[in-house]
ModelCIF file with pLDDT and N, C-alpha, C, O atoms, coordinates in Angstrom:
data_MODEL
#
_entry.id   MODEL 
#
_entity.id                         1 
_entity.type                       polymer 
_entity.pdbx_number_of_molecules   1 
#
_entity_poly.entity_id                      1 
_entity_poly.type                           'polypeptide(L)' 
_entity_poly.nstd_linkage                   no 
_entity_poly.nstd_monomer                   no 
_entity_poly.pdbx_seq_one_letter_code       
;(UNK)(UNK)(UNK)(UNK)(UNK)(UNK)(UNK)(UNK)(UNK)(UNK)(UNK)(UNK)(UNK)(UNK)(UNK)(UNK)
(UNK)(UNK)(UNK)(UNK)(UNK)(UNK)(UNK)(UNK)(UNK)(UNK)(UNK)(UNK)(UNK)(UNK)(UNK)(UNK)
(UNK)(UNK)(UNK)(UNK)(UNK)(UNK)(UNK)(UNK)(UNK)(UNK)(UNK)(UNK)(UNK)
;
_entity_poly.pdbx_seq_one_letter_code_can   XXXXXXXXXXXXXXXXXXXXXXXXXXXXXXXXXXXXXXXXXXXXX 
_entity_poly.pdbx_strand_id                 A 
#
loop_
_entity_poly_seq.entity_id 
_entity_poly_seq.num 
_entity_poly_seq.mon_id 
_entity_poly_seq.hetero 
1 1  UNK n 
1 2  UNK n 
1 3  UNK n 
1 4  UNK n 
1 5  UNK n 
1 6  UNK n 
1 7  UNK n 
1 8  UNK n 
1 9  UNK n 
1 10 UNK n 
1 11 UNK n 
1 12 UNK n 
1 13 UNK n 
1 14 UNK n 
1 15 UNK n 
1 16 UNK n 
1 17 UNK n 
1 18 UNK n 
1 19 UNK n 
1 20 UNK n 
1 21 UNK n 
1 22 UNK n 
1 23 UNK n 
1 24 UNK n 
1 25 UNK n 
1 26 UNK n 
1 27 UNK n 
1 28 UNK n 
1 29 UNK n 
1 30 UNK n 
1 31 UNK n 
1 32 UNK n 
1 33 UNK n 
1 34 UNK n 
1 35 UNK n 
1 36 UNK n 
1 37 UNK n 
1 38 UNK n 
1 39 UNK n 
1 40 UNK n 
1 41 UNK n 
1 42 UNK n 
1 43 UNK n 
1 44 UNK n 
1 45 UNK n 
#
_struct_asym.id          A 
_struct_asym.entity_id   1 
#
loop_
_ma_qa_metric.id 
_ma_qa_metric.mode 
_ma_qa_metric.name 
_ma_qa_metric.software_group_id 
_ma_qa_metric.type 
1 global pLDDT . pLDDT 
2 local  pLDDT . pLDDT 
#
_ma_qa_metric_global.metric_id      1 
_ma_qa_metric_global.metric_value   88.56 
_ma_qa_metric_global.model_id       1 
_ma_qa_metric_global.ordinal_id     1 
#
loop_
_ma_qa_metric_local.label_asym_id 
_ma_qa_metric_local.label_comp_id 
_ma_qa_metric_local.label_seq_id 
_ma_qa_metric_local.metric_id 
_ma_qa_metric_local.metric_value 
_ma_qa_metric_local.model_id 
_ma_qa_metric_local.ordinal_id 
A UNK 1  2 73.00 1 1  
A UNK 2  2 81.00 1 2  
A UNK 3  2 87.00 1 3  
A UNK 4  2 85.00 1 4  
A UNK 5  2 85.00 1 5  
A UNK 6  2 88.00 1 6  
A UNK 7  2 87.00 1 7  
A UNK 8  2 87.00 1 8  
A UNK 9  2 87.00 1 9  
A UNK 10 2 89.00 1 10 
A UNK 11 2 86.00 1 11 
A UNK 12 2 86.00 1 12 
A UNK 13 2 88.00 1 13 
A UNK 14 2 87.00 1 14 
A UNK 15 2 87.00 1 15 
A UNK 16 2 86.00 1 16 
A UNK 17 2 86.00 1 17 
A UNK 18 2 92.00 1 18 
A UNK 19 2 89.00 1 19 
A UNK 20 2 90.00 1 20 
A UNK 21 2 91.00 1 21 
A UNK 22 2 93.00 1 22 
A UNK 23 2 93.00 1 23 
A UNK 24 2 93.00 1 24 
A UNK 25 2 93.00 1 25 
A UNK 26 2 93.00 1 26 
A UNK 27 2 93.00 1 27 
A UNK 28 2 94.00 1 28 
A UNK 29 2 92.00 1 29 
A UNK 30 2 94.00 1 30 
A UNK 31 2 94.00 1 31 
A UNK 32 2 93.00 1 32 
A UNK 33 2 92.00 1 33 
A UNK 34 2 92.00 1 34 
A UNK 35 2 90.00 1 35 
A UNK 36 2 89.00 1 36 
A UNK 37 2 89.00 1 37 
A UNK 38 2 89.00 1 38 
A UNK 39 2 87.00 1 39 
A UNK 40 2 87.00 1 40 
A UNK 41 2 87.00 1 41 
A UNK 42 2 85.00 1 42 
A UNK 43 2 85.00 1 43 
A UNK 44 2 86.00 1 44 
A UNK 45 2 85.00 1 45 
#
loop_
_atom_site.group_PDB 
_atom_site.id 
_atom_site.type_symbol 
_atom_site.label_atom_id 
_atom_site.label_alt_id 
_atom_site.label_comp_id 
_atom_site.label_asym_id 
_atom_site.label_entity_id 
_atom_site.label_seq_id 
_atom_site.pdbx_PDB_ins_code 
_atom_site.Cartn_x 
_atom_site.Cartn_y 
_atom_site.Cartn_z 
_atom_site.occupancy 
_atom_site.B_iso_or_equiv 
_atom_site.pdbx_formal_charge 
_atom_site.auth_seq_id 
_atom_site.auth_comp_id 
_atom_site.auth_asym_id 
_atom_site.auth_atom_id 
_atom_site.pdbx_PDB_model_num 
ATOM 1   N N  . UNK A 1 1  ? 250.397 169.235 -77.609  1.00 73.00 ? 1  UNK A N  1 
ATOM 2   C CA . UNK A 1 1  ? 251.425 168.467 -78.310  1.00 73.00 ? 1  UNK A CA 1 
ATOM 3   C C  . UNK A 1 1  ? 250.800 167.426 -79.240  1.00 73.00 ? 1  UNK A C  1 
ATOM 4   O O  . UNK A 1 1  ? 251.283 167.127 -80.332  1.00 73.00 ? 1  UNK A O  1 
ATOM 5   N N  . UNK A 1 2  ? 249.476 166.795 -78.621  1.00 81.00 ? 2  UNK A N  1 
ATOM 6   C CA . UNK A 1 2  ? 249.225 165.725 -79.761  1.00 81.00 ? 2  UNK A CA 1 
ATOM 7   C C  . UNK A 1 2  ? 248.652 166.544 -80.600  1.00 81.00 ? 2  UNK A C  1 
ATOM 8   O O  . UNK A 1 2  ? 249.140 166.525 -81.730  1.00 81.00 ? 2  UNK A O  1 
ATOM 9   N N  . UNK A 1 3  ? 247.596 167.407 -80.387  1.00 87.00 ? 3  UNK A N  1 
ATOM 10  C CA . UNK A 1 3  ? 247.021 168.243 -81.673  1.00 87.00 ? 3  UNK A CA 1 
ATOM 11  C C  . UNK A 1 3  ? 248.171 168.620 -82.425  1.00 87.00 ? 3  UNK A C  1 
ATOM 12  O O  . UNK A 1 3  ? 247.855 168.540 -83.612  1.00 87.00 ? 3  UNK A O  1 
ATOM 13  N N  . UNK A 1 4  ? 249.540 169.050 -82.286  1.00 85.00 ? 4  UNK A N  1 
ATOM 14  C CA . UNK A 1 4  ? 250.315 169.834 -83.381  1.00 85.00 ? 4  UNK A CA 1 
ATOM 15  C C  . UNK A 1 4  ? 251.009 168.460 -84.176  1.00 85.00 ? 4  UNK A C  1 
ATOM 16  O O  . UNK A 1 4  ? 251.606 168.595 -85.244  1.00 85.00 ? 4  UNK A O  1 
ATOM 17  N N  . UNK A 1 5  ? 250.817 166.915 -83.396  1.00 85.00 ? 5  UNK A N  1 
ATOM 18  C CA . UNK A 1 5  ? 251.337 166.032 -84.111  1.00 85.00 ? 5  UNK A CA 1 
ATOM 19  C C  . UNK A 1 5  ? 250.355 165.354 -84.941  1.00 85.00 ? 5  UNK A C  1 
ATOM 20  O O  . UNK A 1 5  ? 250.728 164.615 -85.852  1.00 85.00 ? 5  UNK A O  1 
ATOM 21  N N  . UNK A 1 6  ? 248.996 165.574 -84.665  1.00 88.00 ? 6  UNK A N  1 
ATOM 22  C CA . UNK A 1 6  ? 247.761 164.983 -85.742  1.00 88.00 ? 6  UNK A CA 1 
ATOM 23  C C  . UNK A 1 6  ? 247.775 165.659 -86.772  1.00 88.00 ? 6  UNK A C  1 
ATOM 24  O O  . UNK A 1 6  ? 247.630 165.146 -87.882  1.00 88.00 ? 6  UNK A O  1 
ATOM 25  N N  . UNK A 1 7  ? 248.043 167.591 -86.482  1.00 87.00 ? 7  UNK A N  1 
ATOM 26  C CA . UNK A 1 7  ? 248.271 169.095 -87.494  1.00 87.00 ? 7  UNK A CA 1 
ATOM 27  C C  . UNK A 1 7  ? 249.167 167.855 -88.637  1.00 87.00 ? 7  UNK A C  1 
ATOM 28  O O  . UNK A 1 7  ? 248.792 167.150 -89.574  1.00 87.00 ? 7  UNK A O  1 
ATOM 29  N N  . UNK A 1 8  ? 250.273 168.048 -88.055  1.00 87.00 ? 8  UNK A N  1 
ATOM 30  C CA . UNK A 1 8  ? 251.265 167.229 -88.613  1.00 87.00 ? 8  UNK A CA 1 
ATOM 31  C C  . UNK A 1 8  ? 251.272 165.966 -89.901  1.00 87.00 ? 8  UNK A C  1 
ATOM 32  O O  . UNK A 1 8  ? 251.840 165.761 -90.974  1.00 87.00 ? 8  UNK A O  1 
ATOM 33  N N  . UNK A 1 9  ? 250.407 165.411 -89.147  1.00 87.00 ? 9  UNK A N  1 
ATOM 34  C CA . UNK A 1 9  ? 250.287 164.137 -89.919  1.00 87.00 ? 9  UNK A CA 1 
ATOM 35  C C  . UNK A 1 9  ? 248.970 164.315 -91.000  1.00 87.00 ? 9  UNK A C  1 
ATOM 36  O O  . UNK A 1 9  ? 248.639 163.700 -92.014  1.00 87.00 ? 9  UNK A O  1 
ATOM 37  N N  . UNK A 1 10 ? 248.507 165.246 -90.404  1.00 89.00 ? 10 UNK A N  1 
ATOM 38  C CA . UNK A 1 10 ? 247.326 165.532 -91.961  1.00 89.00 ? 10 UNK A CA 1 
ATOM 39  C C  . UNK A 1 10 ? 247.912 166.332 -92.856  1.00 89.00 ? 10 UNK A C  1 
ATOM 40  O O  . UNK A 1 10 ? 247.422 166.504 -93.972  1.00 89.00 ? 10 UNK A O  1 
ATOM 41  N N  . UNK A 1 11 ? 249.508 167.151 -92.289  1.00 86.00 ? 11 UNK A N  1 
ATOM 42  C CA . UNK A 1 11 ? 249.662 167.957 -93.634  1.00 86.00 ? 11 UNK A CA 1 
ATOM 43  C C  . UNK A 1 11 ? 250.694 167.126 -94.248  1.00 86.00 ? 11 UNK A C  1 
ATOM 44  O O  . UNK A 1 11 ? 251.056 167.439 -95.382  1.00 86.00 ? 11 UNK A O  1 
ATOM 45  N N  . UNK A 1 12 ? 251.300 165.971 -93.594  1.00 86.00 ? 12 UNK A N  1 
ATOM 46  C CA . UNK A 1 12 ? 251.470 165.301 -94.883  1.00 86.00 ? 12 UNK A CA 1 
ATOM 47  C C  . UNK A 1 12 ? 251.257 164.269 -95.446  1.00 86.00 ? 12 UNK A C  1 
ATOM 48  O O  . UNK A 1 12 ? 251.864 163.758 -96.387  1.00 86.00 ? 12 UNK A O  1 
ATOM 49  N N  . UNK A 1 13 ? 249.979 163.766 -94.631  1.00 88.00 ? 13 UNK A N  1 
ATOM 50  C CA . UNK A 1 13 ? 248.578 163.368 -95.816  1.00 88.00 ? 13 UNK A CA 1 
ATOM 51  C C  . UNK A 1 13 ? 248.675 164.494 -97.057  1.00 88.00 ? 13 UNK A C  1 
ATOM 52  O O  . UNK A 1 13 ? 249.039 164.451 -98.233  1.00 88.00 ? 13 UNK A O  1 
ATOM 53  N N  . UNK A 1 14 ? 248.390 165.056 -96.564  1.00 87.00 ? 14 UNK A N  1 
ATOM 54  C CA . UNK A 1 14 ? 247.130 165.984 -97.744  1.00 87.00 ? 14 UNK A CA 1 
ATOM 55  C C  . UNK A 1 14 ? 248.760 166.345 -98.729  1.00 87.00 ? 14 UNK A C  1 
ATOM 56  O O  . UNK A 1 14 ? 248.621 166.508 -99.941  1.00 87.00 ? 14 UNK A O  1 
ATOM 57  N N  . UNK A 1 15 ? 249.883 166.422 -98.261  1.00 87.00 ? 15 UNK A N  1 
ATOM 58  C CA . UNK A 1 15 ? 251.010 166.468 -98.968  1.00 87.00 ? 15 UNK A CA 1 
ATOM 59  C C  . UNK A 1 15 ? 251.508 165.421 -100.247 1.00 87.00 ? 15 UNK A C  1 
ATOM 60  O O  . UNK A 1 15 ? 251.935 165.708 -101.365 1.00 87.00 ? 15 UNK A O  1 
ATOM 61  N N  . UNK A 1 16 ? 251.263 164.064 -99.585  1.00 86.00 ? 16 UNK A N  1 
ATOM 62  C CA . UNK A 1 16 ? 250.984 162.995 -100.369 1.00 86.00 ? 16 UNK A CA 1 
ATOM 63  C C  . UNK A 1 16 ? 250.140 162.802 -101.581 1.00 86.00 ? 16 UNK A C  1 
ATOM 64  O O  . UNK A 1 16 ? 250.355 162.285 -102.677 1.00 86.00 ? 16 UNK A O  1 
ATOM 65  N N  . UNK A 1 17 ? 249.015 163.437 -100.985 1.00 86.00 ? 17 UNK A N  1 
ATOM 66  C CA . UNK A 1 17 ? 247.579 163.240 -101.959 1.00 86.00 ? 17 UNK A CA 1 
ATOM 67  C C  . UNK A 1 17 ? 248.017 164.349 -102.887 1.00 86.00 ? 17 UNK A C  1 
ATOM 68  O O  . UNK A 1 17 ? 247.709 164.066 -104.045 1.00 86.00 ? 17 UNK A O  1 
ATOM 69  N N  . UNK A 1 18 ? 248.599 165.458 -102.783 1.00 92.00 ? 18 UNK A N  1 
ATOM 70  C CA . UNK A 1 18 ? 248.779 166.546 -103.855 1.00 92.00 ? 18 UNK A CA 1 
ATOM 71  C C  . UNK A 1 18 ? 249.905 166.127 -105.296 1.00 92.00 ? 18 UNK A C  1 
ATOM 72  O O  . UNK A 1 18 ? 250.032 166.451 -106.477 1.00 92.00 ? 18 UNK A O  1 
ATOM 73  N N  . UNK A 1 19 ? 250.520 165.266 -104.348 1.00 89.00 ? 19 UNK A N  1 
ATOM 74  C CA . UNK A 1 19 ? 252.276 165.036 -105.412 1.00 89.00 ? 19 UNK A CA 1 
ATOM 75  C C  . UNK A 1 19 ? 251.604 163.653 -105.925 1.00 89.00 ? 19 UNK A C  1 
ATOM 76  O O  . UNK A 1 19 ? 251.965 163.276 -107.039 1.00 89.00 ? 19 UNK A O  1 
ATOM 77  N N  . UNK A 1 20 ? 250.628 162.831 -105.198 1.00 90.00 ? 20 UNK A N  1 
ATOM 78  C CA . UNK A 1 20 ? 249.684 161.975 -106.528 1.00 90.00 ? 20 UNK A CA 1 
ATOM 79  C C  . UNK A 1 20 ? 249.235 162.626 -107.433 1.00 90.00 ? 20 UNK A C  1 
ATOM 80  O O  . UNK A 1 20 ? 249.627 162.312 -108.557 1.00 90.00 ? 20 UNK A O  1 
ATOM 81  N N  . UNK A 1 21 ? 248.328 163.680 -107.319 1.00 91.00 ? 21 UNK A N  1 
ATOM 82  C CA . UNK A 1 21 ? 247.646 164.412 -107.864 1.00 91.00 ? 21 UNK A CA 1 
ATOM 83  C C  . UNK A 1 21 ? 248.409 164.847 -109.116 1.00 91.00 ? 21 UNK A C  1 
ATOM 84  O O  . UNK A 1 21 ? 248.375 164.445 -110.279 1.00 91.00 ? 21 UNK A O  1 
ATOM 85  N N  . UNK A 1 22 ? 248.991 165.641 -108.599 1.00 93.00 ? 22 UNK A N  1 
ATOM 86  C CA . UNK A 1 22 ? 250.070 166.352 -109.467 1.00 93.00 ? 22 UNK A CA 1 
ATOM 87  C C  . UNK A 1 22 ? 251.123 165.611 -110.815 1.00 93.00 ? 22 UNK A C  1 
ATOM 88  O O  . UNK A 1 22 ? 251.412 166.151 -111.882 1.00 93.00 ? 22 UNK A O  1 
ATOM 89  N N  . UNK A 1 23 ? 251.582 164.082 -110.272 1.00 93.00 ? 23 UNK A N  1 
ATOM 90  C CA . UNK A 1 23 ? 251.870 163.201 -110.786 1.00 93.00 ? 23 UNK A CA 1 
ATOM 91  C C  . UNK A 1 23 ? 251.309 162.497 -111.963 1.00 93.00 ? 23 UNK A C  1 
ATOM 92  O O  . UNK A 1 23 ? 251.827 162.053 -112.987 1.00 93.00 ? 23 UNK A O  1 
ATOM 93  N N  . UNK A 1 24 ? 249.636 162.540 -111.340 1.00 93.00 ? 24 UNK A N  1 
ATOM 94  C CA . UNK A 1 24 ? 248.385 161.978 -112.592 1.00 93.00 ? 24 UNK A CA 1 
ATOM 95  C C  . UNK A 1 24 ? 248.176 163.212 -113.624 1.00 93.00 ? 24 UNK A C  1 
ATOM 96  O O  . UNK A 1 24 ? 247.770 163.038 -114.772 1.00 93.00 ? 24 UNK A O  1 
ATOM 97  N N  . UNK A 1 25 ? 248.544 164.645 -113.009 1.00 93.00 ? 25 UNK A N  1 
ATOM 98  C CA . UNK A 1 25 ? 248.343 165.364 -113.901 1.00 93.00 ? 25 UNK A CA 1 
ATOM 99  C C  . UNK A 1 25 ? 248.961 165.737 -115.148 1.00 93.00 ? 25 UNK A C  1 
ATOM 100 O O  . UNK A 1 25 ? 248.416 166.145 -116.173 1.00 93.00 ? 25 UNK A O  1 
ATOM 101 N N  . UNK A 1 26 ? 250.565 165.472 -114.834 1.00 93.00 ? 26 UNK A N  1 
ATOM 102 C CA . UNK A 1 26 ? 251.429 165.494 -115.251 1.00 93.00 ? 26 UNK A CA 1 
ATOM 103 C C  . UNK A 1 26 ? 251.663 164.318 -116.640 1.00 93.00 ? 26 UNK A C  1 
ATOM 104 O O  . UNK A 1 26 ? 251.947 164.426 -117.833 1.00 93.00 ? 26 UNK A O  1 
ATOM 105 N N  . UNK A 1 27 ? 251.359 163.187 -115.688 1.00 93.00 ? 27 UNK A N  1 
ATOM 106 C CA . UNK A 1 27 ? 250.993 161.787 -117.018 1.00 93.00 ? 27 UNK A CA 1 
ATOM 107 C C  . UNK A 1 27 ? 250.332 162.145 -118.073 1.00 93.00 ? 27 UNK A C  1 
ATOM 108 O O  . UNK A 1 27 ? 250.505 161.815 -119.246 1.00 93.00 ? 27 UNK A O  1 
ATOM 109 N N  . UNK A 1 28 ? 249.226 163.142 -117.397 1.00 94.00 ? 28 UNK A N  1 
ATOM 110 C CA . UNK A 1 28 ? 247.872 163.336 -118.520 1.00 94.00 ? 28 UNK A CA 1 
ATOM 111 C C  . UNK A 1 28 ? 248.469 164.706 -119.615 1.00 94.00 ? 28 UNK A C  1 
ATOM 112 O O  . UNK A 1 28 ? 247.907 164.807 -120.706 1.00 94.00 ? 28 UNK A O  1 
ATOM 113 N N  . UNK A 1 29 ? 249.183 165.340 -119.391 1.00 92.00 ? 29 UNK A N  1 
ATOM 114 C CA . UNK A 1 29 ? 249.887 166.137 -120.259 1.00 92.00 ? 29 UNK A CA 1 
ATOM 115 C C  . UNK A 1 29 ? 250.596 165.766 -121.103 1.00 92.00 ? 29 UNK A C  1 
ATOM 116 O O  . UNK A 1 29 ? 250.392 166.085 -122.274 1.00 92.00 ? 29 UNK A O  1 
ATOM 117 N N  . UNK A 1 30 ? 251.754 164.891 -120.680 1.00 94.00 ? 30 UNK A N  1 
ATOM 118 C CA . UNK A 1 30 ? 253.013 163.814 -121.521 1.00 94.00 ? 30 UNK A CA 1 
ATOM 119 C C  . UNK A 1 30 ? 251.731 163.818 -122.206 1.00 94.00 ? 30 UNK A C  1 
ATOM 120 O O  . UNK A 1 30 ? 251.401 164.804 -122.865 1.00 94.00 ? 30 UNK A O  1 
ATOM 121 N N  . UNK A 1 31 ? 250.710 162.425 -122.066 1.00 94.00 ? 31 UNK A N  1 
ATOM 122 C CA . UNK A 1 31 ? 250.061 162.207 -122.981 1.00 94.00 ? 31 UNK A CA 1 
ATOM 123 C C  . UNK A 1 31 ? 249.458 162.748 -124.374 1.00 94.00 ? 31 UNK A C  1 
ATOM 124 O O  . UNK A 1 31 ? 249.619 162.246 -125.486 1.00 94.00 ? 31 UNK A O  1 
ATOM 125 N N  . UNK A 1 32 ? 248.823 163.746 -124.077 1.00 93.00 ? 32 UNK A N  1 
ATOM 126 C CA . UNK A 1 32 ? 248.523 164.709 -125.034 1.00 93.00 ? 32 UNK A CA 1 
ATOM 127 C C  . UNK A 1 32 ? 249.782 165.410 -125.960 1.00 93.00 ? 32 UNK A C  1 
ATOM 128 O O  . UNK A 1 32 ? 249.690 165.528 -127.182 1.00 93.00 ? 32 UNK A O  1 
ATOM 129 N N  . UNK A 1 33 ? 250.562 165.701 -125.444 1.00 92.00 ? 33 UNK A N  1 
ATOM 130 C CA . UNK A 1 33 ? 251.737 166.305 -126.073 1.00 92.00 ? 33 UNK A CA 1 
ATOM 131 C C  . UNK A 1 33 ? 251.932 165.757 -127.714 1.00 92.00 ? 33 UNK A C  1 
ATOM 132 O O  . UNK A 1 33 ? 251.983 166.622 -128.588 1.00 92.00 ? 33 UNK A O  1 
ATOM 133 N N  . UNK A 1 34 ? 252.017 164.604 -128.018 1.00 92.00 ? 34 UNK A N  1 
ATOM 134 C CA . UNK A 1 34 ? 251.751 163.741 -129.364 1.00 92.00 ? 34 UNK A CA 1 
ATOM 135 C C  . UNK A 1 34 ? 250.388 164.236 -130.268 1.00 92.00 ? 34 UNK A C  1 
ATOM 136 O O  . UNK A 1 34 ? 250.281 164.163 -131.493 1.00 92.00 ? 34 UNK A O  1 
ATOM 137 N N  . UNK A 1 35 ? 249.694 164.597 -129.602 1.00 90.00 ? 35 UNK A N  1 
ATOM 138 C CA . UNK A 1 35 ? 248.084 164.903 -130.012 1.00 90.00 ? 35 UNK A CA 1 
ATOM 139 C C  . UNK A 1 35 ? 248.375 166.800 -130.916 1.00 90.00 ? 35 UNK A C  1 
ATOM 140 O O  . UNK A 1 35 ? 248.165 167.322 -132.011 1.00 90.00 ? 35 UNK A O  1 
ATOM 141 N N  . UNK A 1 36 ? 248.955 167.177 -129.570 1.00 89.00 ? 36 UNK A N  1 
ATOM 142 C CA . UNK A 1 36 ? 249.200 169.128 -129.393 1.00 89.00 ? 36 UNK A CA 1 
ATOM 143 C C  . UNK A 1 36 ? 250.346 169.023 -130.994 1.00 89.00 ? 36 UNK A C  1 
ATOM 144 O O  . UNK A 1 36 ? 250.154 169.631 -132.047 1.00 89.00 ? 36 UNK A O  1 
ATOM 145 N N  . UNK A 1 37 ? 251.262 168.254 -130.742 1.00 89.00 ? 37 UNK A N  1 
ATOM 146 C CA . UNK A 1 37 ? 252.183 168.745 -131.874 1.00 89.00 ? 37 UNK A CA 1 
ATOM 147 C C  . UNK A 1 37 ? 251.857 168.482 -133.306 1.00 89.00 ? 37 UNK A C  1 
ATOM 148 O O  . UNK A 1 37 ? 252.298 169.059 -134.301 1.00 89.00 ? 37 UNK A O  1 
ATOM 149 N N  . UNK A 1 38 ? 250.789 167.258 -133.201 1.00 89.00 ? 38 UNK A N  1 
ATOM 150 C CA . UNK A 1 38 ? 250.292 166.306 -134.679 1.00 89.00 ? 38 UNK A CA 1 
ATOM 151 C C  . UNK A 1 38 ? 249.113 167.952 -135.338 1.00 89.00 ? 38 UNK A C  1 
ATOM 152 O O  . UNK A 1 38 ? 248.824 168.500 -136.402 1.00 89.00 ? 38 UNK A O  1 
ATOM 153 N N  . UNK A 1 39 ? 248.921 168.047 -134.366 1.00 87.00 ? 39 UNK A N  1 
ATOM 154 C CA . UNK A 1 39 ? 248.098 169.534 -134.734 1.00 87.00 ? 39 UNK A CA 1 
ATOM 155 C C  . UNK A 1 39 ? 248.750 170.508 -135.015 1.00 87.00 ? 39 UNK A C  1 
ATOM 156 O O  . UNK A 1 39 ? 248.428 171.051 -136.072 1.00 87.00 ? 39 UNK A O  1 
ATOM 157 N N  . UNK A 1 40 ? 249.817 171.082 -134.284 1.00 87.00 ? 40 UNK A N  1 
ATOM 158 C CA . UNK A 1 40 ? 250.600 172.331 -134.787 1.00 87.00 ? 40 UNK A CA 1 
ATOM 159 C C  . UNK A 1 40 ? 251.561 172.234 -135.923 1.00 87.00 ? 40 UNK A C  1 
ATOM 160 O O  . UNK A 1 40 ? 252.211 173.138 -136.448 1.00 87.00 ? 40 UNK A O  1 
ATOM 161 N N  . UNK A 1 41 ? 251.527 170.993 -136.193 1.00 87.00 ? 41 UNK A N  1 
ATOM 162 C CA . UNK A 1 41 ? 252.315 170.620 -137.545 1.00 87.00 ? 41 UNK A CA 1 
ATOM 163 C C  . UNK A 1 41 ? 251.058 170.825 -138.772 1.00 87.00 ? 41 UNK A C  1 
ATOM 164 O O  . UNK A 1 41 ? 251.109 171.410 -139.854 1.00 87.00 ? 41 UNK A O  1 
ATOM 165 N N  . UNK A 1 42 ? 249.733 169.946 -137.976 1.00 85.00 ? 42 UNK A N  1 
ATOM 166 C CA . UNK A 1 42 ? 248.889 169.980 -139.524 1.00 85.00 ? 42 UNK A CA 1 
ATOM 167 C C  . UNK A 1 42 ? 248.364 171.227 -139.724 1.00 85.00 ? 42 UNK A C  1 
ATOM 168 O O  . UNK A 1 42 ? 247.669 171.342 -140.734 1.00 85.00 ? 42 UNK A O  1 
ATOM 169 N N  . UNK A 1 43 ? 248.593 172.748 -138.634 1.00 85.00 ? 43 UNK A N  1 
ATOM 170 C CA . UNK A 1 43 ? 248.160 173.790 -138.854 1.00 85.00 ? 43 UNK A CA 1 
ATOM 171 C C  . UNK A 1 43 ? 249.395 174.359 -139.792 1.00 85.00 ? 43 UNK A C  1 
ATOM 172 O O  . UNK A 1 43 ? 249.121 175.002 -140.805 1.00 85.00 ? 43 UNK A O  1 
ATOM 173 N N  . UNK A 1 44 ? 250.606 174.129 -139.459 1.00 86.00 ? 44 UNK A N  1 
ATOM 174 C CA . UNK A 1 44 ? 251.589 174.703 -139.916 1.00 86.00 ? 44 UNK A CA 1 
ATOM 175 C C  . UNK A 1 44 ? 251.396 174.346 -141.366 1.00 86.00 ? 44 UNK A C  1 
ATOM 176 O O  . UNK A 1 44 ? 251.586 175.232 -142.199 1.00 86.00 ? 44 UNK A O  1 
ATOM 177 N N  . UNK A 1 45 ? 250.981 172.952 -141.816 1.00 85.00 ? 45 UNK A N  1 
ATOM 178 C CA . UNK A 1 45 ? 251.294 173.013 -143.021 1.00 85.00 ? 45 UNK A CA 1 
ATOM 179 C C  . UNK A 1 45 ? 249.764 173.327 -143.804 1.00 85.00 ? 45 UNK A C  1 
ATOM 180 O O  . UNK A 1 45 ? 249.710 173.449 -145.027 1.00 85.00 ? 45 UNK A O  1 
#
């Protein structure tokens, strides 16, 4: 019982740490997006 409640509590650690993760990754995309379009415009034209 305690091993399946430590199981437990590391998967949502490691659950936590992913939806940070995922979150910073996400920021870092928005970001660029301004960069991606300033380019597909100066290719377009």
């Amino acid at each position: 019982m305690i091993r399946q409640y430590e199981r437990t509590l590391w998967l949502l650690s490691n659950e936590r740490n992913s939806a940070s993760k995922n979150k910073k990754n996400i920021r870092a995309i928005q970001e660029m997006i301004p960069a991606i379009t300033q380019s597909i415009l100066l290719n377009s034209s």
